[in-house]
N, C-alpha and C. Protein backbone atom coordinates (compact mmCIF):
# COMPACT_ATOMS: atom_id res chain seq x y z
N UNK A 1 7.53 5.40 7.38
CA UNK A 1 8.34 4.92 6.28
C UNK A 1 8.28 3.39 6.24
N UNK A 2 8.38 2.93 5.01
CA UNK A 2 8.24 1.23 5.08
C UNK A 2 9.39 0.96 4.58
N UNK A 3 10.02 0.18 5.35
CA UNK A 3 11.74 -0.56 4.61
C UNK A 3 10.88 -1.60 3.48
N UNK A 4 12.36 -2.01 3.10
CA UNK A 4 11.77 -3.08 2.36
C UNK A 4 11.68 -4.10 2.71
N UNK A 5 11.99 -4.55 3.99
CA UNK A 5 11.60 -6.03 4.52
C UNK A 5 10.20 -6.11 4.85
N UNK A 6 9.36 -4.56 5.55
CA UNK A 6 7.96 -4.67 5.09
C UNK A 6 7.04 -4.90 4.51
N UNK A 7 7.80 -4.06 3.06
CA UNK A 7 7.12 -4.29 1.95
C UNK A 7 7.14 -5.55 1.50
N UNK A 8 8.11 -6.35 1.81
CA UNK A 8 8.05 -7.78 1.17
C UNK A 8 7.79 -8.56 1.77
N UNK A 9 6.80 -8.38 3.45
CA UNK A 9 6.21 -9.08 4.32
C UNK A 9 4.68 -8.46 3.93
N UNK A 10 4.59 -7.75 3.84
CA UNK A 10 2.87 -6.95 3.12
C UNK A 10 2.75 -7.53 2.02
N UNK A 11 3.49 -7.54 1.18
CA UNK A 11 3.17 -8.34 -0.71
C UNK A 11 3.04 -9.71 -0.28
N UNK A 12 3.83 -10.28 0.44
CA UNK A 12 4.10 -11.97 0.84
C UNK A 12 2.60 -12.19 1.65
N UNK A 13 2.38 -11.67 2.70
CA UNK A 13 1.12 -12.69 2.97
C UNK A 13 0.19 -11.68 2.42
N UNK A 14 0.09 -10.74 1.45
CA UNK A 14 -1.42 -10.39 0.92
C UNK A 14 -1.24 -11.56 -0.18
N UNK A 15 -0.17 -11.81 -0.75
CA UNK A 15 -0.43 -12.95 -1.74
C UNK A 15 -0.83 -14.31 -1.68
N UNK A 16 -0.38 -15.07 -0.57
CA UNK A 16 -0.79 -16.19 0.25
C UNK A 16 -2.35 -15.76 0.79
N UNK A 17 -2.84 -14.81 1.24
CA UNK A 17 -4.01 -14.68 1.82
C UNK A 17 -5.01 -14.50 0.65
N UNK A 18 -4.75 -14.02 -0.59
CA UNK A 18 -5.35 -13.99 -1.52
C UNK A 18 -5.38 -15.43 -2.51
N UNK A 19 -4.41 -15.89 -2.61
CA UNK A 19 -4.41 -17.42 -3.31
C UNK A 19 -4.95 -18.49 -2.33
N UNK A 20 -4.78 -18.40 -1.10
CA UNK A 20 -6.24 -19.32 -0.27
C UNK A 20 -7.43 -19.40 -0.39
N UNK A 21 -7.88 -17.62 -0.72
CA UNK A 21 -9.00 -17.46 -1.30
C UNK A 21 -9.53 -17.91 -2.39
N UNK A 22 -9.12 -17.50 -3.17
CA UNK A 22 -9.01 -18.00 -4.41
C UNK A 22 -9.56 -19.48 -4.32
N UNK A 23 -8.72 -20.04 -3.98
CA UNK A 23 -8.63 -22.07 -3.54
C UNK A 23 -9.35 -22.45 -2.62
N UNK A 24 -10.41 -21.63 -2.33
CA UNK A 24 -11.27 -22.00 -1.38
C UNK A 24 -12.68 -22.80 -1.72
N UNK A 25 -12.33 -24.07 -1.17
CA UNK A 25 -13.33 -25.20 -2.00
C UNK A 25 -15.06 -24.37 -1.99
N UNK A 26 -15.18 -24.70 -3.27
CA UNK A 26 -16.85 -24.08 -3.38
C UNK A 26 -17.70 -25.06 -2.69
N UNK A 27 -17.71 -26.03 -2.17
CA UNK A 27 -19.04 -26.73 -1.71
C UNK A 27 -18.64 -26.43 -0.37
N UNK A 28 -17.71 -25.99 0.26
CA UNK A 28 -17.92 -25.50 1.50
C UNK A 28 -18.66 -24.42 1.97
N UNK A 29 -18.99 -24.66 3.09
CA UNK A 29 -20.12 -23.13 3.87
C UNK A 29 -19.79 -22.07 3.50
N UNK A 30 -20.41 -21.27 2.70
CA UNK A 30 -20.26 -20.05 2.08
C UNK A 30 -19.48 -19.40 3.62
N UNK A 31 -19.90 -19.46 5.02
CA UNK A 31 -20.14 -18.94 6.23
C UNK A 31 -18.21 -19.09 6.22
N UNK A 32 -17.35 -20.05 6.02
CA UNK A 32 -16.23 -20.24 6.22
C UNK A 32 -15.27 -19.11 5.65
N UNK A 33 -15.88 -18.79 4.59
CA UNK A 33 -14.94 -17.55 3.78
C UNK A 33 -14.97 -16.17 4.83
N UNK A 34 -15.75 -15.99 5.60
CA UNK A 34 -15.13 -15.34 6.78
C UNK A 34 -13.62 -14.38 7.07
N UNK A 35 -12.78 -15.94 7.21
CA UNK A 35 -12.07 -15.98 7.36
C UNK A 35 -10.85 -14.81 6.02
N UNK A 36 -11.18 -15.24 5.19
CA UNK A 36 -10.21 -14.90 4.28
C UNK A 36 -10.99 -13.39 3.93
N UNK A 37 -12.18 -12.62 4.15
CA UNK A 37 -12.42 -11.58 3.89
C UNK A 37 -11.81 -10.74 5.06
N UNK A 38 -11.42 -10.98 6.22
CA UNK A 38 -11.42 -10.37 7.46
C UNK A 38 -9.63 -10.19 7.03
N UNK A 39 -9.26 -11.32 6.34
CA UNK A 39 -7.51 -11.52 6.26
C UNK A 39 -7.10 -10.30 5.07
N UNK A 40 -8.55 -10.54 4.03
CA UNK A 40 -8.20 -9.69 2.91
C UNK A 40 -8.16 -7.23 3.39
N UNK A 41 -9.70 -7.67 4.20
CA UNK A 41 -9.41 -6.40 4.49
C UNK A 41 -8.10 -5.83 5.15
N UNK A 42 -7.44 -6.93 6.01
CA UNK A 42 -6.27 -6.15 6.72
C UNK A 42 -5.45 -6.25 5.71
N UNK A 43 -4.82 -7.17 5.60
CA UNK A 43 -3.61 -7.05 4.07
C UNK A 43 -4.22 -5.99 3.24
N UNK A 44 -5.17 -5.91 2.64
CA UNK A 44 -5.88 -4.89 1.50
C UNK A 44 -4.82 -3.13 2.57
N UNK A 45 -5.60 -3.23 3.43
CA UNK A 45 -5.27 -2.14 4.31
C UNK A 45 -4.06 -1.74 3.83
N UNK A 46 -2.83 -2.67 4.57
CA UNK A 46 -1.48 -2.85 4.39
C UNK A 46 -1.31 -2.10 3.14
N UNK A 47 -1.76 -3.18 2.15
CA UNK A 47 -0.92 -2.70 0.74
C UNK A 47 -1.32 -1.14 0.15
N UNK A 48 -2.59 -0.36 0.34
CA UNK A 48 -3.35 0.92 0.42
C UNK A 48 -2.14 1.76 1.04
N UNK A 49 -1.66 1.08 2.25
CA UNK A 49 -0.64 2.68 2.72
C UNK A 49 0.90 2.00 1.91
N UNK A 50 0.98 1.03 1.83
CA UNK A 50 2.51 0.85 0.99
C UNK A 50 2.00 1.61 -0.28
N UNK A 51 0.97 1.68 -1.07
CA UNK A 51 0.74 2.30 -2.86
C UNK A 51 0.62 3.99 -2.36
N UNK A 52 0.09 4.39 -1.12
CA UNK A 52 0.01 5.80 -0.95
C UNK A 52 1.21 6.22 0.05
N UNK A 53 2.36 5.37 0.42
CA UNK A 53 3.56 5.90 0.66
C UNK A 53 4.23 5.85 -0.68
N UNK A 54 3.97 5.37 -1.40
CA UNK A 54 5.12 5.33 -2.76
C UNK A 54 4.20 6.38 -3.79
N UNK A 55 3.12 6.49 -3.85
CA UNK A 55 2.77 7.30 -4.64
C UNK A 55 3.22 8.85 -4.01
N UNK A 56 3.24 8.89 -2.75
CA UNK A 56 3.53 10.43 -2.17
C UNK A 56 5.10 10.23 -2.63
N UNK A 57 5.86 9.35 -2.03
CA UNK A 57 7.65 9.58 -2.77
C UNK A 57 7.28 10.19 -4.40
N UNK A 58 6.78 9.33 -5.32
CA UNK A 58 6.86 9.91 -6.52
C UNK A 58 6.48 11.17 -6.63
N UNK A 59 5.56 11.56 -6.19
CA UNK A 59 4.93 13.21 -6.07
C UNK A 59 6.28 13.80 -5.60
N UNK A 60 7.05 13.80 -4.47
CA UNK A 60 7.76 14.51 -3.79
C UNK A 60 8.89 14.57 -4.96
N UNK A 61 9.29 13.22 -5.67
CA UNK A 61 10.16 13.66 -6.76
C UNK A 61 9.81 14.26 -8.14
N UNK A 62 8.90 14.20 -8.40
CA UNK A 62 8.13 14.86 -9.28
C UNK A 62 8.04 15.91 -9.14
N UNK A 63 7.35 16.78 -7.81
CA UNK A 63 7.93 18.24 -7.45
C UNK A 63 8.99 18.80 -7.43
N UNK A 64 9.94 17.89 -6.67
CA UNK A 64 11.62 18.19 -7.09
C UNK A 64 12.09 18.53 -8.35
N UNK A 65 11.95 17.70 -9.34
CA UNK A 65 12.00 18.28 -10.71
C UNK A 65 11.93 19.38 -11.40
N UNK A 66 10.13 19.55 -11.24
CA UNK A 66 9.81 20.82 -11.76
C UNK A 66 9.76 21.68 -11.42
N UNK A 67 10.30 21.92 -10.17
CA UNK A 67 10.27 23.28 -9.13
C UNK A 67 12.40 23.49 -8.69
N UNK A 68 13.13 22.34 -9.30
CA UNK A 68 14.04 22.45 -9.26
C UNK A 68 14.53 22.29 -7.84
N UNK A 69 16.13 21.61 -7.64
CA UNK A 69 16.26 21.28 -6.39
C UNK A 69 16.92 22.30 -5.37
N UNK A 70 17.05 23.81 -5.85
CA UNK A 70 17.46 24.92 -5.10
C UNK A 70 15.71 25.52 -4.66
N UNK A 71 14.85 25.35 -5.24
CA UNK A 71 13.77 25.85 -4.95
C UNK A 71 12.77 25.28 -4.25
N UNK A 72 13.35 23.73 -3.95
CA UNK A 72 12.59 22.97 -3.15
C UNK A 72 12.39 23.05 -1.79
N UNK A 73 10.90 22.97 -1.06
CA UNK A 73 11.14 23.13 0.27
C UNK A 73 10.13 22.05 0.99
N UNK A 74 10.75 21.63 2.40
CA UNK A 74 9.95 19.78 2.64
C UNK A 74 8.63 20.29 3.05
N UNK A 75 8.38 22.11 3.37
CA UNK A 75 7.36 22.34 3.80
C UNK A 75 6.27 22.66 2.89
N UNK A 76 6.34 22.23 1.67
CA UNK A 76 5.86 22.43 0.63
C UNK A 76 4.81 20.88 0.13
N UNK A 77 5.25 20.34 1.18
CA UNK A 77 4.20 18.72 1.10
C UNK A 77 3.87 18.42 2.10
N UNK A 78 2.52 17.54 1.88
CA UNK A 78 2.01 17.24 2.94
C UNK A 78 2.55 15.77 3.53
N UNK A 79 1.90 15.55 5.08
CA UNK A 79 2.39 14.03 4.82
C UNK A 79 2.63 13.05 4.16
N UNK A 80 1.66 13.05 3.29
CA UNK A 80 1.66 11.53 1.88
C UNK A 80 2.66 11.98 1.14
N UNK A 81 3.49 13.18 0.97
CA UNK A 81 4.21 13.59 0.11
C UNK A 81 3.55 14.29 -1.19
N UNK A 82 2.09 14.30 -1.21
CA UNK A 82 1.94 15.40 -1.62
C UNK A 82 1.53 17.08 -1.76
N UNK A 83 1.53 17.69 -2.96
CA UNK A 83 1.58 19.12 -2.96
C UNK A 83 0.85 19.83 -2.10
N UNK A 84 0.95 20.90 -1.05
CA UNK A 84 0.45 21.45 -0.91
C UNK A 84 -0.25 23.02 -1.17
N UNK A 85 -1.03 23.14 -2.09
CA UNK A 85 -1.32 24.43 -2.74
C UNK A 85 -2.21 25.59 -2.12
């Protein structure tokens, strides 16, 4: 589960790690950007399981809905929160 002090430590430096990039002087050594691809894959990472923990919540309420909340059962999803058929 991600609180939200996570989530707003995952959004906070993927955004800083991405606007460095960004601002990363062009006449420097192509070789230096290194750095900010190695920063981007982990943050990238990060934010991938924060969009596929929140996309499984929405599924899980989305099932709730249409299957109604007397007919609902938690064994009816998978980890990500979604369906299992």
């Amino acid at each position: 589960m991600y609180t939200e002090k996570r989530i707003e430590e995952i959004l906070d430096t993927f955004t800083k790690v991405l606007s460095k990039a960004d601002n990363f002087p062009r006449n420097n050594d192509p070789k230096d950007y290194k750095q900010f691809w190695i920063a981007l894959r982990k943050e990238g990472a990060n934010l991938l399981g924060i969009s596929r923990y929140l996309y499984g919540r929405m599924a899980k309420e989305n099932i709730k809905k249409e299957v109604g909340k007397e007919d609902y059962a938690e064994d009816t999803l998978d980890n990500e929160g979604g369906a299992i058929f």
